[in-house]
C-alpha atoms as a PDB file:
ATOM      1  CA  UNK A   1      75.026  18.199  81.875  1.00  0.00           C
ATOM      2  CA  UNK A   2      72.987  15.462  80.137  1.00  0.00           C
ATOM      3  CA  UNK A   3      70.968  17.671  78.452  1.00  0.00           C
ATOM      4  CA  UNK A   4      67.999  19.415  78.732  1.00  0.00           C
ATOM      5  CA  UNK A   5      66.024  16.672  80.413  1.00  0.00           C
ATOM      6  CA  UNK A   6      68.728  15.032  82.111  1.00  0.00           C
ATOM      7  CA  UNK A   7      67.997  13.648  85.302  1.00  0.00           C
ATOM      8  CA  UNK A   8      70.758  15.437  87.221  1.00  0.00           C
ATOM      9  CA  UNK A   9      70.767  18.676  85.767  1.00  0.00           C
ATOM     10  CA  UNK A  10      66.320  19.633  85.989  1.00  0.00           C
ATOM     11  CA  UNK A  11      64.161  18.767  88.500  1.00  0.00           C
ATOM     12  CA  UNK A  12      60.269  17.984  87.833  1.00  0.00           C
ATOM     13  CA  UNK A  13      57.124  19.138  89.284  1.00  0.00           C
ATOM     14  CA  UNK A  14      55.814  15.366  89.067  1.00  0.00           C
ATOM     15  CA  UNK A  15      58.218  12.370  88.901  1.00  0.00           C
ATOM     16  CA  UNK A  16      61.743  12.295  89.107  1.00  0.00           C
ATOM     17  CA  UNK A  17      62.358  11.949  85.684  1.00  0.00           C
ATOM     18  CA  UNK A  18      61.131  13.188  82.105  1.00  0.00           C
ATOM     19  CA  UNK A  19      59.719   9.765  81.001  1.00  0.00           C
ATOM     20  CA  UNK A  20      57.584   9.527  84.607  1.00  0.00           C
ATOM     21  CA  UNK A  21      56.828  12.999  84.608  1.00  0.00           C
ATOM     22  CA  UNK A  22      55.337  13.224  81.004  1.00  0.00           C
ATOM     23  CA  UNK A  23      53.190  10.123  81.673  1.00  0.00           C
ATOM     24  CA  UNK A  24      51.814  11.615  85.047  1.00  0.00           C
ATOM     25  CA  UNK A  25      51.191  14.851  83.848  1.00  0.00           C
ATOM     26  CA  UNK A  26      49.882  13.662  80.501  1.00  0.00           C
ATOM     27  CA  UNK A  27      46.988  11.683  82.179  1.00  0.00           C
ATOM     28  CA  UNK A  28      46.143  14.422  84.336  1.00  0.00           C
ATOM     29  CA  UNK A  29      46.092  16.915  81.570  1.00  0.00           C
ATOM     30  CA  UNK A  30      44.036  14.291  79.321  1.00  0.00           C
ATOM     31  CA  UNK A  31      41.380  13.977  82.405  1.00  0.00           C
ATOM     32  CA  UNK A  32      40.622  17.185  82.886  1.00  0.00           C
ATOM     33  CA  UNK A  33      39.906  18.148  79.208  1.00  0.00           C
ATOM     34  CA  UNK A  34      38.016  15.238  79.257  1.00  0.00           C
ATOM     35  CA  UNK A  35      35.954  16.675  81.957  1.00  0.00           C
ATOM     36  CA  UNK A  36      35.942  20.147  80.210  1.00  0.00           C
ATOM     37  CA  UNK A  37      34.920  18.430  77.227  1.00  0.00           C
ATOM     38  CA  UNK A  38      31.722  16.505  78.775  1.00  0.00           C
ATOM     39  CA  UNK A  39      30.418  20.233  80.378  1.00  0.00           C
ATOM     40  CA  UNK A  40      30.611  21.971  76.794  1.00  0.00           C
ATOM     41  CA  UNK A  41      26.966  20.866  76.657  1.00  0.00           C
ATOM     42  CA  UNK A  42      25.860  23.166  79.919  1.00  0.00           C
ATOM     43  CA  UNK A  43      27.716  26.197  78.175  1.00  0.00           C
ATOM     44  CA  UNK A  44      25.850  25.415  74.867  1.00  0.00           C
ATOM     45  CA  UNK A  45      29.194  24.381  73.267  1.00  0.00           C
ATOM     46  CA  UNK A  46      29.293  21.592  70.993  1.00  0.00           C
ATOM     47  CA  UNK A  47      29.843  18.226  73.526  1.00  0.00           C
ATOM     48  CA  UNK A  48      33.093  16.814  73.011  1.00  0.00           C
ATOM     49  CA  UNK A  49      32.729  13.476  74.418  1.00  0.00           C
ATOM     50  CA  UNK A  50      36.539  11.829  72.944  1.00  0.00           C
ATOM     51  CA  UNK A  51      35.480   8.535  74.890  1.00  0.00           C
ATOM     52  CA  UNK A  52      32.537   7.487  72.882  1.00  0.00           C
ATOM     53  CA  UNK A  53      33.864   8.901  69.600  1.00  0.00           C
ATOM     54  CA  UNK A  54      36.427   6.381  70.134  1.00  0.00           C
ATOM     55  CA  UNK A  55      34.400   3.568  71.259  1.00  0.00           C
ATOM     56  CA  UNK A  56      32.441   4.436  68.095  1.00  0.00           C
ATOM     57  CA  UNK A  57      35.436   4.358  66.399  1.00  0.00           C
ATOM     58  CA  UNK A  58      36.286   0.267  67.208  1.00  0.00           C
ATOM     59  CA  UNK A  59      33.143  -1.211  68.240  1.00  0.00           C
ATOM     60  CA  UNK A  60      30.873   0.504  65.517  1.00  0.00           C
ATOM     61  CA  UNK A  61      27.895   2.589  66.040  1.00  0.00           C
ATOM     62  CA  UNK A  62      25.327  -0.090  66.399  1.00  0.00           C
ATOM     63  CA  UNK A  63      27.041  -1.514  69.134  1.00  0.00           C
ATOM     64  CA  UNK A  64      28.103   1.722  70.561  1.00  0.00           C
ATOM     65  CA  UNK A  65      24.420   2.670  70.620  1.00  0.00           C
ATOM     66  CA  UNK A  66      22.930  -0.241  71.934  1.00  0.00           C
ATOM     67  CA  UNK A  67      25.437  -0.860  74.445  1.00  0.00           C
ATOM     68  CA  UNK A  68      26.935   2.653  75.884  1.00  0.00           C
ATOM     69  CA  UNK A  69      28.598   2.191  79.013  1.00  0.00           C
ATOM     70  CA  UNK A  70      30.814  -0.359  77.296  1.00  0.00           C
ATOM     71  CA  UNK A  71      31.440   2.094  74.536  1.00  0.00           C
ATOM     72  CA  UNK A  72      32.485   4.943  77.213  1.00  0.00           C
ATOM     73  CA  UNK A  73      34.765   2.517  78.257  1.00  0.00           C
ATOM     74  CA  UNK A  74      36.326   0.991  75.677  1.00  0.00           C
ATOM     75  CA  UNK A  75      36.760   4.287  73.761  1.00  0.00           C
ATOM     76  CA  UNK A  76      37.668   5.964  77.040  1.00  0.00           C
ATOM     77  CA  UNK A  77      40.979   3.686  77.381  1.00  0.00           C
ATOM     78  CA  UNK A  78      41.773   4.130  73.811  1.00  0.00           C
ATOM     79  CA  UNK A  79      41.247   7.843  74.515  1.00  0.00           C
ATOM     80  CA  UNK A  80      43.618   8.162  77.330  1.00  0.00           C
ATOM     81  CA  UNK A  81      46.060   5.960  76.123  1.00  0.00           C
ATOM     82  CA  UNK A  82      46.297   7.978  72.915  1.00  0.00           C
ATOM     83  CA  UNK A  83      46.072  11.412  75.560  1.00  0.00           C
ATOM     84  CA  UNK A  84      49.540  10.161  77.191  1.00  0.00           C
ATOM     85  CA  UNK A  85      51.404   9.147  73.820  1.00  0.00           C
ATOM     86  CA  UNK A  86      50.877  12.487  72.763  1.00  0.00           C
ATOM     87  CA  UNK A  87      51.985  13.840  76.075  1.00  0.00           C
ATOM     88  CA  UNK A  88      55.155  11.756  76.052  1.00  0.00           C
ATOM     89  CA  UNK A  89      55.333  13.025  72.581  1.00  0.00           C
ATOM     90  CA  UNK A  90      55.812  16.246  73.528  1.00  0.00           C
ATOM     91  CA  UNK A  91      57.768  15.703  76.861  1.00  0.00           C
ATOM     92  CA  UNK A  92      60.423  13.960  75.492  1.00  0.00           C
ATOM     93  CA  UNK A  93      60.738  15.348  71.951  1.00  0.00           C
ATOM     94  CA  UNK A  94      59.016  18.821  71.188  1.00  0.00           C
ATOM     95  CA  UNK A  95      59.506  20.598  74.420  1.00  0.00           C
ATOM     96  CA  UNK A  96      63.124  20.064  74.173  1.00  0.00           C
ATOM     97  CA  UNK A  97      63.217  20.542  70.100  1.00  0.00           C
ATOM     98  CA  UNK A  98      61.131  23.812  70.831  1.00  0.00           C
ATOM     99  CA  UNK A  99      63.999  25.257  72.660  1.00  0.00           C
ATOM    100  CA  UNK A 100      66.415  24.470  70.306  1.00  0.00           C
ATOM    101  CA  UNK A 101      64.521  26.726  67.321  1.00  0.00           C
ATOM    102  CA  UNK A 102      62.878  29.243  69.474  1.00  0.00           C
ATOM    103  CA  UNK A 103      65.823  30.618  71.296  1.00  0.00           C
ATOM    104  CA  UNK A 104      63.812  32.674  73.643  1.00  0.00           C
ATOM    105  CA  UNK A 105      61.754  29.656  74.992  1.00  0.00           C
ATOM    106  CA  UNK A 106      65.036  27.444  75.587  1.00  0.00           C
ATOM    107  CA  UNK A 107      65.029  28.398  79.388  1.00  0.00           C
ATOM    108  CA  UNK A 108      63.391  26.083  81.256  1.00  0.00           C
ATOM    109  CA  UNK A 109      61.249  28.238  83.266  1.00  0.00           C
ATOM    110  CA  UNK A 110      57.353  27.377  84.305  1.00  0.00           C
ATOM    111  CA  UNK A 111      56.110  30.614  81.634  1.00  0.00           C
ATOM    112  CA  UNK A 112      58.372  29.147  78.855  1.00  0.00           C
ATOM    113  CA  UNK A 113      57.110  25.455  79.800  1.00  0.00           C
ATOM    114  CA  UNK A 114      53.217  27.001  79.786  1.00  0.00           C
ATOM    115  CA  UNK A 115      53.541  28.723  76.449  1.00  0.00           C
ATOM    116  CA  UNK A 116      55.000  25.387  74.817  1.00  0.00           C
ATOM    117  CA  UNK A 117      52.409  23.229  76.261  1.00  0.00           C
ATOM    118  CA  UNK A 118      50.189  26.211  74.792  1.00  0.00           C
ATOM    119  CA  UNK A 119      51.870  25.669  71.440  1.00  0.00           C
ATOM    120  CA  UNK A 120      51.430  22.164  71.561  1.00  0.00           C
ATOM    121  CA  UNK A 121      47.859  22.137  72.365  1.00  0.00           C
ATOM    122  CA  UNK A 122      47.135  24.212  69.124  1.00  0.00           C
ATOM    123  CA  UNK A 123      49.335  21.797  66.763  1.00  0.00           C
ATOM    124  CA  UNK A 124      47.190  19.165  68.461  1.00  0.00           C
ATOM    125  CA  UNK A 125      44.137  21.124  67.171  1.00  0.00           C
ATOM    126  CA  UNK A 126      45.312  21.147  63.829  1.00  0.00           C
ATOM    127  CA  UNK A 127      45.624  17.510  63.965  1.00  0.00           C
ATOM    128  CA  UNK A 128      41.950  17.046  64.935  1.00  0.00           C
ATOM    129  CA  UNK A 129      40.375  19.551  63.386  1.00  0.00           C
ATOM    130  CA  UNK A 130      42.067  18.987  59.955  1.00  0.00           C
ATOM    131  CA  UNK A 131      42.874  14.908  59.632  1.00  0.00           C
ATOM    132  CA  UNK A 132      41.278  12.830  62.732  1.00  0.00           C
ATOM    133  CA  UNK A 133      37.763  14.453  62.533  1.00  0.00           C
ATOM    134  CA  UNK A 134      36.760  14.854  58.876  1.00  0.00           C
ATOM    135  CA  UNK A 135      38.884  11.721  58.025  1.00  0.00           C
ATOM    136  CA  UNK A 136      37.239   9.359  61.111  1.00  0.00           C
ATOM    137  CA  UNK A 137      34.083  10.768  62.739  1.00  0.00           C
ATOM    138  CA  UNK A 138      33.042  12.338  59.528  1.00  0.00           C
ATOM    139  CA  UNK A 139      32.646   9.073  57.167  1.00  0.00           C
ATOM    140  CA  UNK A 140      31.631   7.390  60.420  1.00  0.00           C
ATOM    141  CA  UNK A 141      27.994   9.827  61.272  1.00  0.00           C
ATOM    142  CA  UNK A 142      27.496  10.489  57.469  1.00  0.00           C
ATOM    143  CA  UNK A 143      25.121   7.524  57.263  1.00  0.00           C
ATOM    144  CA  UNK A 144      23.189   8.995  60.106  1.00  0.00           C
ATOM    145  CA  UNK A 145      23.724  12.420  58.596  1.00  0.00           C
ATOM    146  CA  UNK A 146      25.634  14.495  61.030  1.00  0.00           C
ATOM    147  CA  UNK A 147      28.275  15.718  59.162  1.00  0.00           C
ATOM    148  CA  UNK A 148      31.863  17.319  60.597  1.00  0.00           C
ATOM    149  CA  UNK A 149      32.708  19.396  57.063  1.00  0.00           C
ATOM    150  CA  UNK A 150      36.242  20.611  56.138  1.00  0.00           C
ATOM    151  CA  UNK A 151      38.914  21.270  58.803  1.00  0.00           C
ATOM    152  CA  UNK A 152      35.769  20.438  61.633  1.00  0.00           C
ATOM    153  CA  UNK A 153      33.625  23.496  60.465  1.00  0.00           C
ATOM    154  CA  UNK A 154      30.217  21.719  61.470  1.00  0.00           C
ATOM    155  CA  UNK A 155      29.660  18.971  64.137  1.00  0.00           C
ATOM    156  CA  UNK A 156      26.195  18.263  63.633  1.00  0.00           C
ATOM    157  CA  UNK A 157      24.150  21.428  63.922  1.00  0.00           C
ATOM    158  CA  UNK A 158      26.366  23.767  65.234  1.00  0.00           C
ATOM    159  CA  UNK A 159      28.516  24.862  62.513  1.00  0.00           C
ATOM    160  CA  UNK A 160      31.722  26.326  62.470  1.00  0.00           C
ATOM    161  CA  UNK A 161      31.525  26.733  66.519  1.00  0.00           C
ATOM    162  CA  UNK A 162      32.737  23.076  66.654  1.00  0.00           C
ATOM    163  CA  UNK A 163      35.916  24.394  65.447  1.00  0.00           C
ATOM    164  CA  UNK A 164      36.556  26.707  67.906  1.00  0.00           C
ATOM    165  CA  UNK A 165      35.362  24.186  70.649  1.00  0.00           C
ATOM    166  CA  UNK A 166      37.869  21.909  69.737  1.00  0.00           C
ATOM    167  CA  UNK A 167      40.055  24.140  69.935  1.00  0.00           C
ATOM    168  CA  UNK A 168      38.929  25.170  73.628  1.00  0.00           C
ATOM    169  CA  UNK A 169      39.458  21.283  74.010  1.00  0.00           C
ATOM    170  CA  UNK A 170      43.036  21.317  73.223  1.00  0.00           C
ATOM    171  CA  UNK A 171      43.902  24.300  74.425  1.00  0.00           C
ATOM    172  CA  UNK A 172      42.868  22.914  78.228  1.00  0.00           C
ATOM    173  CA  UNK A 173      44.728  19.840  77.318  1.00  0.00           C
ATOM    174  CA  UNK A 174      48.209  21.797  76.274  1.00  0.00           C
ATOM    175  CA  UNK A 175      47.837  24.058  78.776  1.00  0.00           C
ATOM    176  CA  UNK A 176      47.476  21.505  81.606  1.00  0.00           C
ATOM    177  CA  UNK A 177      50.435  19.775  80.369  1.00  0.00           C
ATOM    178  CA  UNK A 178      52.417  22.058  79.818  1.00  0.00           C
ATOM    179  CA  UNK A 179      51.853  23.426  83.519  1.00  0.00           C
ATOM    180  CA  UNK A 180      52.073  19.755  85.077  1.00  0.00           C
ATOM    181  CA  UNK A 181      55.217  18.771  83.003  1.00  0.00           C
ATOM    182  CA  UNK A 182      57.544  21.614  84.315  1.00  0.00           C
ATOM    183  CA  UNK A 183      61.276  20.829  83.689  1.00  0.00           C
ATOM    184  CA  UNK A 184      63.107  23.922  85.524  1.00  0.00           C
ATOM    185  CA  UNK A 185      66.816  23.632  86.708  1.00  0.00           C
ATOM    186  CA  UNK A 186      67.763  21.581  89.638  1.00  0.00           C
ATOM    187  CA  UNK A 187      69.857  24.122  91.021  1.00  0.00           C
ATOM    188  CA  UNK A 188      66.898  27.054  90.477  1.00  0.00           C
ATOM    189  CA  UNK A 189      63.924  27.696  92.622  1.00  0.00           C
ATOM    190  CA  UNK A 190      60.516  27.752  90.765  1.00  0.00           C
ATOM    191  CA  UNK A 191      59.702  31.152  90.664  1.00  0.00           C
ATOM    192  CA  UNK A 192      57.140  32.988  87.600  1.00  0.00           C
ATOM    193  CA  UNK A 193      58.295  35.971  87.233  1.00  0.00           C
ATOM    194  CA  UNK A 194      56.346  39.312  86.318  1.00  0.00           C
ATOM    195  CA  UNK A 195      56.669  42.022  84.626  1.00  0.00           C
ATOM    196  CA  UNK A 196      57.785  44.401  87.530  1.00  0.00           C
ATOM    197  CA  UNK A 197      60.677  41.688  88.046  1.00  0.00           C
ATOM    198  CA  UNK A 198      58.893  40.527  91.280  1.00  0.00           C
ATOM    199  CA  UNK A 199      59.131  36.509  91.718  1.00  0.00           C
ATOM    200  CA  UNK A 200      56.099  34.996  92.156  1.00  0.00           C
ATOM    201  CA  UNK A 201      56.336  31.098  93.640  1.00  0.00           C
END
């Protein structure tokens, strides 16, 4: 075997190998908490609109202001791009290293492959909510006075919701790629299995 991603030993649901299949599935899982995040706004969530935080990011908020479709853009690319390194990120170093230190997730099995795109979604979280929000977007609104607090618990008005809406965010993301990349043995059918033992494909 050539280990737990090898290419003749695990078949994936996208791509033919891990490298392909993490970059597929990464963009797909990035778009569609992308998506998610643009709707908060109808379910009176905090709008998490990644794109123009990171065209706010490089082109500065004059600019981004005054010129918004090449904002969406520019910080949409940068957005995505960042979306699949983290996806190849996982792919091709936590979901393996997972299995290694959580024994009962080292099966490569769609549930096992959903919780640790679950798992990574959270740590992802973290990693907003703690470092890229209060350490970016925060010094970058406080001028204008919309302020993200400690760990993300305001975004604006809408206090420590924002938290939990980012969370929402990267919990759609992780969950999505965790579904999409799907490593299970070559020789094994796909099957989820429930708890009355009956396979589900």
């Amino acid at each position: 075997m050539e280990g737990e991603h090898g290419n003749s030993d695990v078949k994936f649901l996208i791509g033919h190998n891990a490298g392909r299949s993490a970059i597929i599935a990464a963009f797909i899982a990035t778009h569609i908490a992308t998506m998610a995040g643009l709707w908060f706004g109808g379910a009176r969530l905090p709008q998490f609109d990644f794109n123009t935080l990171n065209g706010y990011l490089v082109l500065g908020l004059n600019y981004g202001f005054a010129n918004p479709a090449i904002n969406f853009v520019v910080g949409g690319i940068i957005h995505y791009t960042s979306g699949i390194i983290w996806g190849v990120v996982f792919a091709l170093i936590v979901h393996p290293a997972i299995g290694r230190f959580i024994k009962p997730l080292a099966a490569l099995t769609p549930v096992n492959n959903y919780i640790k795109g679950v798992l990574w979604g959270i740590v992802l979280w973290i990693i907003s909510s703690a470092f890229w929000m209060p350490l970016l977007i925060g010094p970058l609104f406080a001028p204008i006075g919309v302020g993200v607090g400690p760990f993300l618990t305001s975004f604006g008005p809408y206090g420590v919701q924002a938290l939990f809406t980012n969370l929402l965010w990267h919990s759609i993301y992780g969950i999505n790629l965790g579904l999409l990349f799907s490593p299970t043995p070559a020789g094994g059918s796909r099957t989820w299995r429930s708890t009355s033992g009956v396979g589900v494909r």
